[in-house]
Structures are given as structure tokens and as C-alpha cells.
Protein backbone atom coordinates (compact mmCIF):
# COMPACT_ATOMS: atom_id res chain seq x y z
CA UNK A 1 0.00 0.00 0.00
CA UNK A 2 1.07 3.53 -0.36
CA UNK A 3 0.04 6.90 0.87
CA UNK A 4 1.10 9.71 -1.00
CA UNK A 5 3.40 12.43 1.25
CA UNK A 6 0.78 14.99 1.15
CA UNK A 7 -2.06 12.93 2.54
CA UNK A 8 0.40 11.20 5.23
CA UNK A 9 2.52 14.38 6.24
CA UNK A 10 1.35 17.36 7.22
CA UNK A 11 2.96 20.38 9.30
CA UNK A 12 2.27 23.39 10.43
CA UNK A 13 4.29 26.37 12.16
CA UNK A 14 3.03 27.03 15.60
CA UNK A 15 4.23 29.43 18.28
CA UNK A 16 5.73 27.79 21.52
CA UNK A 17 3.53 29.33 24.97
CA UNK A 18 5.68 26.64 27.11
CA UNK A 19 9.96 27.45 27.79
CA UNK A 20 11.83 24.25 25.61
CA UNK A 21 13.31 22.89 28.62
CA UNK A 22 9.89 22.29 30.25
CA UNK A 23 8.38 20.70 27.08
CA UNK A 24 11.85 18.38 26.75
CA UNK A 25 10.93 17.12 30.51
CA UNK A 26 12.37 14.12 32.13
CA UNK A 27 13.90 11.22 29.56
CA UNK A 28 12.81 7.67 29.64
CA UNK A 29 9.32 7.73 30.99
CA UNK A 30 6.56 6.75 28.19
CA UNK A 31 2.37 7.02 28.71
CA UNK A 32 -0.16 7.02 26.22
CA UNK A 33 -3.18 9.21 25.63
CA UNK A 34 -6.56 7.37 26.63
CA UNK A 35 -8.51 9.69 24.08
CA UNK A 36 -5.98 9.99 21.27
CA UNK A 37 -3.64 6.53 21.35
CA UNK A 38 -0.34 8.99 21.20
CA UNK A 39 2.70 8.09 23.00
CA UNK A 40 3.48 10.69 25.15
CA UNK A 41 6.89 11.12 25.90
CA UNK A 42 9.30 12.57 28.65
CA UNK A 43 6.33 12.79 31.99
CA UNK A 44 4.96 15.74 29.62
CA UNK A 45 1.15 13.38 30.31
CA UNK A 46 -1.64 15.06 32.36
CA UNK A 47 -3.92 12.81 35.01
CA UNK A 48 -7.12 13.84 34.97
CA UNK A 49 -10.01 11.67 37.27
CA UNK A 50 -7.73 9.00 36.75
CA UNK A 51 -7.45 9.42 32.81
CA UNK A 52 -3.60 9.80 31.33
CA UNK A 53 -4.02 12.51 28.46
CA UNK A 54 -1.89 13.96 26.06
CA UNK A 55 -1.53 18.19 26.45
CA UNK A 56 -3.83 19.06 23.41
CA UNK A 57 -6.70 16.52 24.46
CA UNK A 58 -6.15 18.05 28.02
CA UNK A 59 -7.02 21.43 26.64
CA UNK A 60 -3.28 22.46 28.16
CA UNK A 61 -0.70 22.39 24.73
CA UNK A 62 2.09 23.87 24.53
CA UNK A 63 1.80 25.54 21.63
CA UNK A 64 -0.74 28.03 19.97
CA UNK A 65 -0.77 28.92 16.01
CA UNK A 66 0.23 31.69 14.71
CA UNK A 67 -2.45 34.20 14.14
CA UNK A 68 -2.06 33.73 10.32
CA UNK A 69 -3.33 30.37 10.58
CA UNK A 70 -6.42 28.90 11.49
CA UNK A 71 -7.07 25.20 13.07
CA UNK A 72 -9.41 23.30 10.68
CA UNK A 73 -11.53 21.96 13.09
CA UNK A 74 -13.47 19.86 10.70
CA UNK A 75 -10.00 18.28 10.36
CA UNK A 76 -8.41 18.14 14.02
CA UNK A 77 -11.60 18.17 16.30
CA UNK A 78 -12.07 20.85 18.53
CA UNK A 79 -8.91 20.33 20.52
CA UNK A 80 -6.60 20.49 17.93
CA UNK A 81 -5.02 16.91 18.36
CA UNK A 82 -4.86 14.66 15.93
């Protein structure tokens, strides 16, 4: 099977609101998002009511975009995560 680039890959610029060395975290410790399935690396994984989320489906990312673009929500969902 093959996908072409465009439909696999996508990437957008986005605007940091979290200092690097707090996104980079601690090395070596791996969860995984109970609403998305991704891995979350580095104890960057929020616990809510018991529930391990990733940032974005916690509402809390760590990175906004630009104002020259606009999240395609019919794309992403509402919370921006794919």
C-alpha cells in the first residue's frame, strides 16, 4: 500500500507558549493518551479523574498557532489533536 506524502505528512508552524526545557521534561518515561492513542513522551502526560491525556486533548498544549493560521476543526476536532 502507499500513501502519497501529502495525505500522510502534514505540518504546520506554531508558536511555543511553554519554555523548551519544560516541554523536553524528564527522559525515559513513556504514557499514552486514553482519548488519542499517542505516545506521550518525557512525563509531559496530564492525570485527569484517573485518565492519562496527552496536552492538546487536556485542553493544556504547549503551543498556539500563529495568528495567520487557522485550526481546521473539521480536520483536528475541537482540541486540535490529531
Amino acid at each position: 500500500q502507499h500513501i502519497p506524502d501529502d495525505l500522510l505528512l502534514d505540518w504546520r508552524r506554531v508558536e511555543l507558549t511553554t519554555p523548551i526545557k519544560q516541554i523536553i521534561g524528564r527522559p525515559g518515561k513513556r504514557a499514552k493518551c486514553e482519548i488519542c492513542g499517542e505516545e506521550i513522551i518525557n512525563q509531559r502526560e496530564v492525570v485527569r479523574e484517573g485518565t492519562t491525556l496527552c496536552k492538546p486533548c487536556a485542553g493544556e498544549s504547549y503551543f498556539r498557532l500563529p495568528h495567520e493560521y487557522q485550526l481546521d476543526a473539521d480536520k483536528y476536532g475541537e482540541r486540535g489533536c490529531l
